[in-house]
PDB file of N, CA and C in Angstrom:
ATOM      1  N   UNK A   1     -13.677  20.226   3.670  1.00  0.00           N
ATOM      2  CA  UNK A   1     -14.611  20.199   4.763  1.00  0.00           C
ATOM      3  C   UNK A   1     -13.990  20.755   6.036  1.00  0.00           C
ATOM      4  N   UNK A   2     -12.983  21.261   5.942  1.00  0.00           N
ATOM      5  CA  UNK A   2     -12.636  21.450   7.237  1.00  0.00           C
ATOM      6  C   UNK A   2     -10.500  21.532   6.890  1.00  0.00           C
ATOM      7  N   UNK A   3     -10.281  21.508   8.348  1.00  0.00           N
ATOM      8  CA  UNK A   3      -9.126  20.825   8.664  1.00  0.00           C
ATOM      9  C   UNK A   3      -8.985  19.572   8.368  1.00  0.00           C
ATOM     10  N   UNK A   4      -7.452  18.958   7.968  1.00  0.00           N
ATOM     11  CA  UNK A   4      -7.193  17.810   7.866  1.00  0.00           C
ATOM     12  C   UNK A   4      -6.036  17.434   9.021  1.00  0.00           C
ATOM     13  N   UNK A   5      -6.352  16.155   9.922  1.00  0.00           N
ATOM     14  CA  UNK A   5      -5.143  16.585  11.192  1.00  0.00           C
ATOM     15  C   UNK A   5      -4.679  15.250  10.532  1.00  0.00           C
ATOM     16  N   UNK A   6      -3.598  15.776  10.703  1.00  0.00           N
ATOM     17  CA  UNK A   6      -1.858  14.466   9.920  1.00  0.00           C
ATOM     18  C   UNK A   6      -1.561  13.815  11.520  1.00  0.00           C
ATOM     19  N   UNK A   7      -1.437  13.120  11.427  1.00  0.00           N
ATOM     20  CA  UNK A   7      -0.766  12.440  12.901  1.00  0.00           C
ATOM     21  C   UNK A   7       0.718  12.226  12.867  1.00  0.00           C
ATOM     22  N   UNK A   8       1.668  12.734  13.698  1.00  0.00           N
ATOM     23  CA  UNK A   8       2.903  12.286  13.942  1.00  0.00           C
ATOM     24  C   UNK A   8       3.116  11.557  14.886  1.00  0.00           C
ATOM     25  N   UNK A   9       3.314   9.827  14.081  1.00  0.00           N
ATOM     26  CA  UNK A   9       3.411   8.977  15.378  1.00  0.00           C
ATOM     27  C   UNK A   9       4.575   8.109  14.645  1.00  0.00           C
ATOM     28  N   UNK A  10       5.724   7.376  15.385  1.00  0.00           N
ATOM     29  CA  UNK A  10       6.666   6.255  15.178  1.00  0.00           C
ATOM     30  C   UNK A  10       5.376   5.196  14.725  1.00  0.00           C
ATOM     31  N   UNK A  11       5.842   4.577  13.245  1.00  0.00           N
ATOM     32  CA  UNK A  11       5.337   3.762  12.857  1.00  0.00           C
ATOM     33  C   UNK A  11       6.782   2.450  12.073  1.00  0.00           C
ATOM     34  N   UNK A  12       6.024   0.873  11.755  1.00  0.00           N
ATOM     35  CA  UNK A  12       6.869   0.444  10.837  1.00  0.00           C
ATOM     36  C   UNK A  12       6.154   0.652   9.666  1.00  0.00           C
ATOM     37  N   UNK A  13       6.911   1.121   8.942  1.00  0.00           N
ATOM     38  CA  UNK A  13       6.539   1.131   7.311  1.00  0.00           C
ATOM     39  C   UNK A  13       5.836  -0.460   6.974  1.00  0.00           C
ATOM     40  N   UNK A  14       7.584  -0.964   6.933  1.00  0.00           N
ATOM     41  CA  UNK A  14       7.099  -2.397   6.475  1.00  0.00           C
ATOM     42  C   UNK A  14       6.019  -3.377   6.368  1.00  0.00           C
ATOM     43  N   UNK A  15       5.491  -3.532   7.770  1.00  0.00           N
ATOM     44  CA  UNK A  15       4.150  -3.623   8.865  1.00  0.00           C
ATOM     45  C   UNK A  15       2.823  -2.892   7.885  1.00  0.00           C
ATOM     46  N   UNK A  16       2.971  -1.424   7.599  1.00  0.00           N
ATOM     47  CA  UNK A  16       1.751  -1.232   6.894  1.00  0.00           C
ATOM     48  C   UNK A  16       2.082  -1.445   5.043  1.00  0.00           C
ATOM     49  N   UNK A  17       3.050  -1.693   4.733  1.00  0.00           N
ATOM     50  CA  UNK A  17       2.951  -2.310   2.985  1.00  0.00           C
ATOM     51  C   UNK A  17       2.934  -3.639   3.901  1.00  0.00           C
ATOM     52  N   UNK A  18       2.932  -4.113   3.781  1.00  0.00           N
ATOM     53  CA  UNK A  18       2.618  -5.824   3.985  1.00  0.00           C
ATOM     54  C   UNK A  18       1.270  -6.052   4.265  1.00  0.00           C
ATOM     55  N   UNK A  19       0.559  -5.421   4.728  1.00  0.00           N
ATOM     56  CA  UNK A  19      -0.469  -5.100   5.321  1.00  0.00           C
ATOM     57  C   UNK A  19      -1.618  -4.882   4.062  1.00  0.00           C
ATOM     58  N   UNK A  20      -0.858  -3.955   3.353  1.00  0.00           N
ATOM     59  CA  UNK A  20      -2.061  -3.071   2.367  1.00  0.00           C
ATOM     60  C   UNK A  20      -1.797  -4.180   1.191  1.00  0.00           C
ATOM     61  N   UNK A  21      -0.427  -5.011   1.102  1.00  0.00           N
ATOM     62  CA  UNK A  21      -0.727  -5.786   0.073  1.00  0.00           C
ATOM     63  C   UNK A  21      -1.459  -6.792   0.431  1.00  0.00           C
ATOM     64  N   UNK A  22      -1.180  -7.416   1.605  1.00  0.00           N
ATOM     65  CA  UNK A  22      -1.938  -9.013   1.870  1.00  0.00           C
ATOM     66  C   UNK A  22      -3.779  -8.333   1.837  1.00  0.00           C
ATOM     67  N   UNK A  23      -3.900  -6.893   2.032  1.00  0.00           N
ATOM     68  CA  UNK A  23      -5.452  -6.802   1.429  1.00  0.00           C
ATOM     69  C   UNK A  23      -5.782  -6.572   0.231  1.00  0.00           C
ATOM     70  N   UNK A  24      -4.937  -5.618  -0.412  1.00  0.00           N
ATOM     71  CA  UNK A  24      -5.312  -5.599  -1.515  1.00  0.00           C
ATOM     72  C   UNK A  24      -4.928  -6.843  -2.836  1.00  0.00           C
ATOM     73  N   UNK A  25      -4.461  -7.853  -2.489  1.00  0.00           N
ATOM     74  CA  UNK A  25      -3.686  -8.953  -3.184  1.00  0.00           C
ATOM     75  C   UNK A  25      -5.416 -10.006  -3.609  1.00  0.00           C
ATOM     76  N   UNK A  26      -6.088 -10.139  -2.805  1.00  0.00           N
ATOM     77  CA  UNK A  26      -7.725 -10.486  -3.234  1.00  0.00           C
ATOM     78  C   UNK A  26      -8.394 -10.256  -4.211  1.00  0.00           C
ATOM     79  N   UNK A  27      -8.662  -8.342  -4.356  1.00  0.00           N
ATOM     80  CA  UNK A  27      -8.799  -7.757  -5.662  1.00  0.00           C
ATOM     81  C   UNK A  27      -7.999  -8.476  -6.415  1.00  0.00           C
ATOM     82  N   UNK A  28      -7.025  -8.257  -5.999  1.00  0.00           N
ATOM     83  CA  UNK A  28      -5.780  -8.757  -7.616  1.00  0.00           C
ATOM     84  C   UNK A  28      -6.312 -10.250  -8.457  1.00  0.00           C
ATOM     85  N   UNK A  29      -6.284 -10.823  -7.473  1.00  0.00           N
ATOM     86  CA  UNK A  29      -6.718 -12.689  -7.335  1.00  0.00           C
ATOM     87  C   UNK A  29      -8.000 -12.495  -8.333  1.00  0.00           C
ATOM     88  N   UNK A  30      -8.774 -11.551  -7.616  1.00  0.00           N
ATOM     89  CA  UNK A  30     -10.655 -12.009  -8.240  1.00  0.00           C
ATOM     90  C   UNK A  30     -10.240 -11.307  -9.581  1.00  0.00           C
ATOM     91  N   UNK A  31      -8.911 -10.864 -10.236  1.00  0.00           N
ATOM     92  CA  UNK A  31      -9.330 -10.020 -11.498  1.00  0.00           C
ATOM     93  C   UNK A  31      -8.048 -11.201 -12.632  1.00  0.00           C
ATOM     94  N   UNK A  32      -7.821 -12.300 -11.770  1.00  0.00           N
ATOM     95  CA  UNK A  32      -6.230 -12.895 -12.083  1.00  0.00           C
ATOM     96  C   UNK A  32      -5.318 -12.583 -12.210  1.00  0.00           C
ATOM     97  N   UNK A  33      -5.039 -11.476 -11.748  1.00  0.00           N
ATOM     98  CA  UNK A  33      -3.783 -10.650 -11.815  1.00  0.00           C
ATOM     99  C   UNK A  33      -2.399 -11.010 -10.905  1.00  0.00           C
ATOM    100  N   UNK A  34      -1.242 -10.673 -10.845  1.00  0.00           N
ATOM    101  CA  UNK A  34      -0.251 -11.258  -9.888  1.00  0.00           C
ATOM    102  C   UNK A  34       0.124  -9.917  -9.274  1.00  0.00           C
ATOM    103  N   UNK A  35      -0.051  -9.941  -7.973  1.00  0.00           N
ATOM    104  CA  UNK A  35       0.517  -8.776  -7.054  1.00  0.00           C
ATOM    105  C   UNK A  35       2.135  -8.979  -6.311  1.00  0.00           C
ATOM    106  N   UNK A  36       2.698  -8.407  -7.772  1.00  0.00           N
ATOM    107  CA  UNK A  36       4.161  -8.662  -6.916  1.00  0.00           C
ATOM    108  C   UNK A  36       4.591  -7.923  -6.225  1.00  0.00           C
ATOM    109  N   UNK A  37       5.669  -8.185  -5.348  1.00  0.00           N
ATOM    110  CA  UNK A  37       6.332  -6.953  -4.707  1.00  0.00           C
ATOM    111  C   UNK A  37       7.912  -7.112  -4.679  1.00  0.00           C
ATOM    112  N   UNK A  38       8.278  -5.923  -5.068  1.00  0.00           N
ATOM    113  CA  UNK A  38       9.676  -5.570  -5.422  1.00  0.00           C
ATOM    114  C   UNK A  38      10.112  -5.784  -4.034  1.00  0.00           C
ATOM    115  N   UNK A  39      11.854  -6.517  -3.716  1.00  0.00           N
ATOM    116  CA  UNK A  39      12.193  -6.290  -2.602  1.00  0.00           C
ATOM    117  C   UNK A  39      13.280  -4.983  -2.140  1.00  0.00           C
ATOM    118  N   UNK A  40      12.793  -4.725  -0.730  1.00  0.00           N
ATOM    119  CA  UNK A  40      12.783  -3.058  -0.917  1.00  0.00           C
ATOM    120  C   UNK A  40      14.221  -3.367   0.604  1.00  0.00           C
ATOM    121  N   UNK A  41      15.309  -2.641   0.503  1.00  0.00           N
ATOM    122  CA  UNK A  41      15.787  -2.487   1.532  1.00  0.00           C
ATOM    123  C   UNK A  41      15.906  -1.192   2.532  1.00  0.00           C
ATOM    124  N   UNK A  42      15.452  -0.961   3.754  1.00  0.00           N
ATOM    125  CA  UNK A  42      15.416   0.156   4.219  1.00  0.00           C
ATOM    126  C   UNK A  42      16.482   0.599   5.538  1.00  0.00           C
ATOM    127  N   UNK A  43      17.093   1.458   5.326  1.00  0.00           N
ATOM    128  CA  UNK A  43      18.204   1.665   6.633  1.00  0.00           C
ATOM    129  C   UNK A  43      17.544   1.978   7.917  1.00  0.00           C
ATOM    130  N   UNK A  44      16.280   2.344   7.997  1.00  0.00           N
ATOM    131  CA  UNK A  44      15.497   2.084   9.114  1.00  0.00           C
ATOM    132  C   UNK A  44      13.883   1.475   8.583  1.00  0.00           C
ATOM    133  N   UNK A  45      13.182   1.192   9.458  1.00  0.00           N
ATOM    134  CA  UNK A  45      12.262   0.499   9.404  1.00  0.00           C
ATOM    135  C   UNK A  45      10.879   1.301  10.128  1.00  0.00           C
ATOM    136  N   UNK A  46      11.849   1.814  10.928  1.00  0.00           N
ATOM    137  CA  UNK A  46      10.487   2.783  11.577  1.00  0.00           C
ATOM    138  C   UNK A  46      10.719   4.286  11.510  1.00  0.00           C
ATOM    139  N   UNK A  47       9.590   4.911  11.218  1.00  0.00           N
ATOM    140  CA  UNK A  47       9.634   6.092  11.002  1.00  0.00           C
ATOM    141  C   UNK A  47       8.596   6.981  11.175  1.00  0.00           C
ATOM    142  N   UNK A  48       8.415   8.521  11.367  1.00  0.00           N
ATOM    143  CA  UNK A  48       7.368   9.222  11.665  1.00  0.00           C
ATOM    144  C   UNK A  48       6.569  10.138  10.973  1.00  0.00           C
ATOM    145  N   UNK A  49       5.186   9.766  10.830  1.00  0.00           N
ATOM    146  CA  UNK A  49       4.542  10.131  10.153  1.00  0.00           C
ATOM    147  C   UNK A  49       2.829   9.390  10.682  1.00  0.00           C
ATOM    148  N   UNK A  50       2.220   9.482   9.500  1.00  0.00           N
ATOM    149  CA  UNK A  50       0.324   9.382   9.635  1.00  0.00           C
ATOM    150  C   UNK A  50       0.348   8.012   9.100  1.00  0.00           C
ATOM    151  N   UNK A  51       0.331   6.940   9.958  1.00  0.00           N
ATOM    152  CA  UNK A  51       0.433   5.203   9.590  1.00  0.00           C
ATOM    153  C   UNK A  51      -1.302   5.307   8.366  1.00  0.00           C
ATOM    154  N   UNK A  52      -2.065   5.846   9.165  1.00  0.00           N
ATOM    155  CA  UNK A  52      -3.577   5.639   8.504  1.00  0.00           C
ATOM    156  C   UNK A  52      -3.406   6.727   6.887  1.00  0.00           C
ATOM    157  N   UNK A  53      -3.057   7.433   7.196  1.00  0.00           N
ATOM    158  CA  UNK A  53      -3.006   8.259   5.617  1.00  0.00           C
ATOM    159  C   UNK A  53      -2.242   7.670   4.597  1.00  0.00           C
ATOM    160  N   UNK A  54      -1.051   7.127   5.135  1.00  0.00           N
ATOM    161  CA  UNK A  54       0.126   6.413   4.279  1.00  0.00           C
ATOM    162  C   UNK A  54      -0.617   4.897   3.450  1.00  0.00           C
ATOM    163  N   UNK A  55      -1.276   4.199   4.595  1.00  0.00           N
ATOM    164  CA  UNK A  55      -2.379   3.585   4.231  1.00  0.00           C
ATOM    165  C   UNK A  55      -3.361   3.588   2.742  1.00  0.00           C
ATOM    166  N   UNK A  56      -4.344   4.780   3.487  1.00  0.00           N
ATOM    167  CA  UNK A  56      -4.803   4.890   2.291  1.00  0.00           C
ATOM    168  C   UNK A  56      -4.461   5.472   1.203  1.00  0.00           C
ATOM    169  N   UNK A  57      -3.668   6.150   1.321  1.00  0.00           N
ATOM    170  CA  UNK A  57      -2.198   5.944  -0.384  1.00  0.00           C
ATOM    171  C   UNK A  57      -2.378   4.834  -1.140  1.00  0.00           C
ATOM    172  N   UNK A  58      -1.791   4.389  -0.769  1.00  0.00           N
ATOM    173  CA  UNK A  58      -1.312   2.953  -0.888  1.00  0.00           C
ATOM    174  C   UNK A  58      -2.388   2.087  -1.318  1.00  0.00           C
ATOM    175  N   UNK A  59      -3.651   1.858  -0.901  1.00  0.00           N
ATOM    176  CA  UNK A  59      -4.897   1.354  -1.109  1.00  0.00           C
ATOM    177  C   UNK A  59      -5.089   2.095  -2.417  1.00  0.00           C
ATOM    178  N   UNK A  60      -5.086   3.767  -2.339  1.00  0.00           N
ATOM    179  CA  UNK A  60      -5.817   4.108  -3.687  1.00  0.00           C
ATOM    180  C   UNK A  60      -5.436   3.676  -5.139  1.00  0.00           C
ATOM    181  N   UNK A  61      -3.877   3.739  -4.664  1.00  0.00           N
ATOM    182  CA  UNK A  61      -2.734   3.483  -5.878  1.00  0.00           C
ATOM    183  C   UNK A  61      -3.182   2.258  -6.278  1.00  0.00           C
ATOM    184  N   UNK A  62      -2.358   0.835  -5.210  1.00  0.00           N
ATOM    185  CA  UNK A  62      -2.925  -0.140  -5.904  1.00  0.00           C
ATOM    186  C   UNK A  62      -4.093  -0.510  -6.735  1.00  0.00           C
ATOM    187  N   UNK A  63      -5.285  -0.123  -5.747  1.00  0.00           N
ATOM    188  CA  UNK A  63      -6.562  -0.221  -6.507  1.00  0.00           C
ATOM    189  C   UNK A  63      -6.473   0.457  -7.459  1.00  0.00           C
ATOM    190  N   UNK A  64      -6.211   1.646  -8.263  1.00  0.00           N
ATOM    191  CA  UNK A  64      -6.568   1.849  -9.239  1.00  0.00           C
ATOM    192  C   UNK A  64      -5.394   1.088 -10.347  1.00  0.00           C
ATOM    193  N   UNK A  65      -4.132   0.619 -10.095  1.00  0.00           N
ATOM    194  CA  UNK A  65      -3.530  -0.405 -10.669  1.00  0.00           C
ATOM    195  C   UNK A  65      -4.612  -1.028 -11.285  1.00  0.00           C
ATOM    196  N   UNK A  66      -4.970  -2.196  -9.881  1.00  0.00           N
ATOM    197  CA  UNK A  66      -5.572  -3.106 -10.406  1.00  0.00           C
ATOM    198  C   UNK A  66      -7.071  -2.935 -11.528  1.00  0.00           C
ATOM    199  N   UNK A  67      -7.509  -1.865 -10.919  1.00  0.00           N
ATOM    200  CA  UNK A  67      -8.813  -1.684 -11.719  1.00  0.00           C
ATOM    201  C   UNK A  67      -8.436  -1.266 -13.046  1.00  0.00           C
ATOM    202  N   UNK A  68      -7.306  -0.424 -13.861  1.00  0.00           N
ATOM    203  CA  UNK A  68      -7.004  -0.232 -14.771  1.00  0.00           C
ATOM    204  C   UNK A  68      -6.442  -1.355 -15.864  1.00  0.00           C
ATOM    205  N   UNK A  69      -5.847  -2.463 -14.896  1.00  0.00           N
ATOM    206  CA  UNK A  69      -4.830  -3.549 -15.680  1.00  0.00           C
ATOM    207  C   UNK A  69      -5.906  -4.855 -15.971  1.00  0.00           C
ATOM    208  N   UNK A  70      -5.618  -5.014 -17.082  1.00  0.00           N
ATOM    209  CA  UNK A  70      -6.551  -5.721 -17.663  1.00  0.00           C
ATOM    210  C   UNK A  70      -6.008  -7.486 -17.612  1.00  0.00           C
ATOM    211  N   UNK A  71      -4.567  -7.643 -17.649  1.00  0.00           N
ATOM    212  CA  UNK A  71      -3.909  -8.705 -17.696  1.00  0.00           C
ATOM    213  C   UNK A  71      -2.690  -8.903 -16.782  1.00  0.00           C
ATOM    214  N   UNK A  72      -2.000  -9.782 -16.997  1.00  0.00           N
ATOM    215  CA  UNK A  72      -0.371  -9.591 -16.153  1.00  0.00           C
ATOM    216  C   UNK A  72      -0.365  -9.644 -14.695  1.00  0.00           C
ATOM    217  N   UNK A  73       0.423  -9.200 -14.502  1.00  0.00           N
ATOM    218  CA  UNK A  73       1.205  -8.281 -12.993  1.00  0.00           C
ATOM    219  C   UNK A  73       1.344  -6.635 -12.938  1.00  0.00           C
ATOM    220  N   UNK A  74       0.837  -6.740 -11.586  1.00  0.00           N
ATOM    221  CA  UNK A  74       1.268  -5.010 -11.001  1.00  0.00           C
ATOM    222  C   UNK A  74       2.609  -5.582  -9.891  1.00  0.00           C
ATOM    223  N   UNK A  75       3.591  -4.807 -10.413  1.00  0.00           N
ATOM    224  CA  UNK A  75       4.362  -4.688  -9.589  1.00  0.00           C
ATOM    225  C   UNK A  75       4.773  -3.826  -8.252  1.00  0.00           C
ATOM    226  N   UNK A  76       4.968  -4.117  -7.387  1.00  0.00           N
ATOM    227  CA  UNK A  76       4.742  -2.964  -6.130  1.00  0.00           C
ATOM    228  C   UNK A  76       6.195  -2.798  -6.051  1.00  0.00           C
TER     229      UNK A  76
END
């Protein structure tokens, strides 16, 4: 449709996975599933890039996890 404009802004990562799991962790719940998350260590925490695109990554992935997995855990 057009242009796509990427935003370069200082973001925390961390801040938006914590974020996309504590929403997407509901889905998980209403299907009984366990939304784990691997613990991740990072030498920085903030970094630059499109906070909202990284986002919906992250949303699509999980969700289609969850919509595909029939039992168990998705691990993040």
């Amino acid at each position: 449709s057009g242009k796509l404009e990427i935003e370069s802004n200082h973001f925390n990562i961390t801040d938006i996975i914590n974020e996309v799991l504590k929403l997407m962790s509901v889905s998980a719940e209403n299907k009984s599933l366990a939304l784990k998350i691997k613990s991740i260590s990072l030498s920085q925490k903030t970094v630059i890039g499109d906070p909202t695109r990284l986002k919906q990554i992250l949303i699509n992935l999980i969700s289609n996890a969850i919509k595909f997995t029939k039992q168990g855990d998705i691990t993040c």
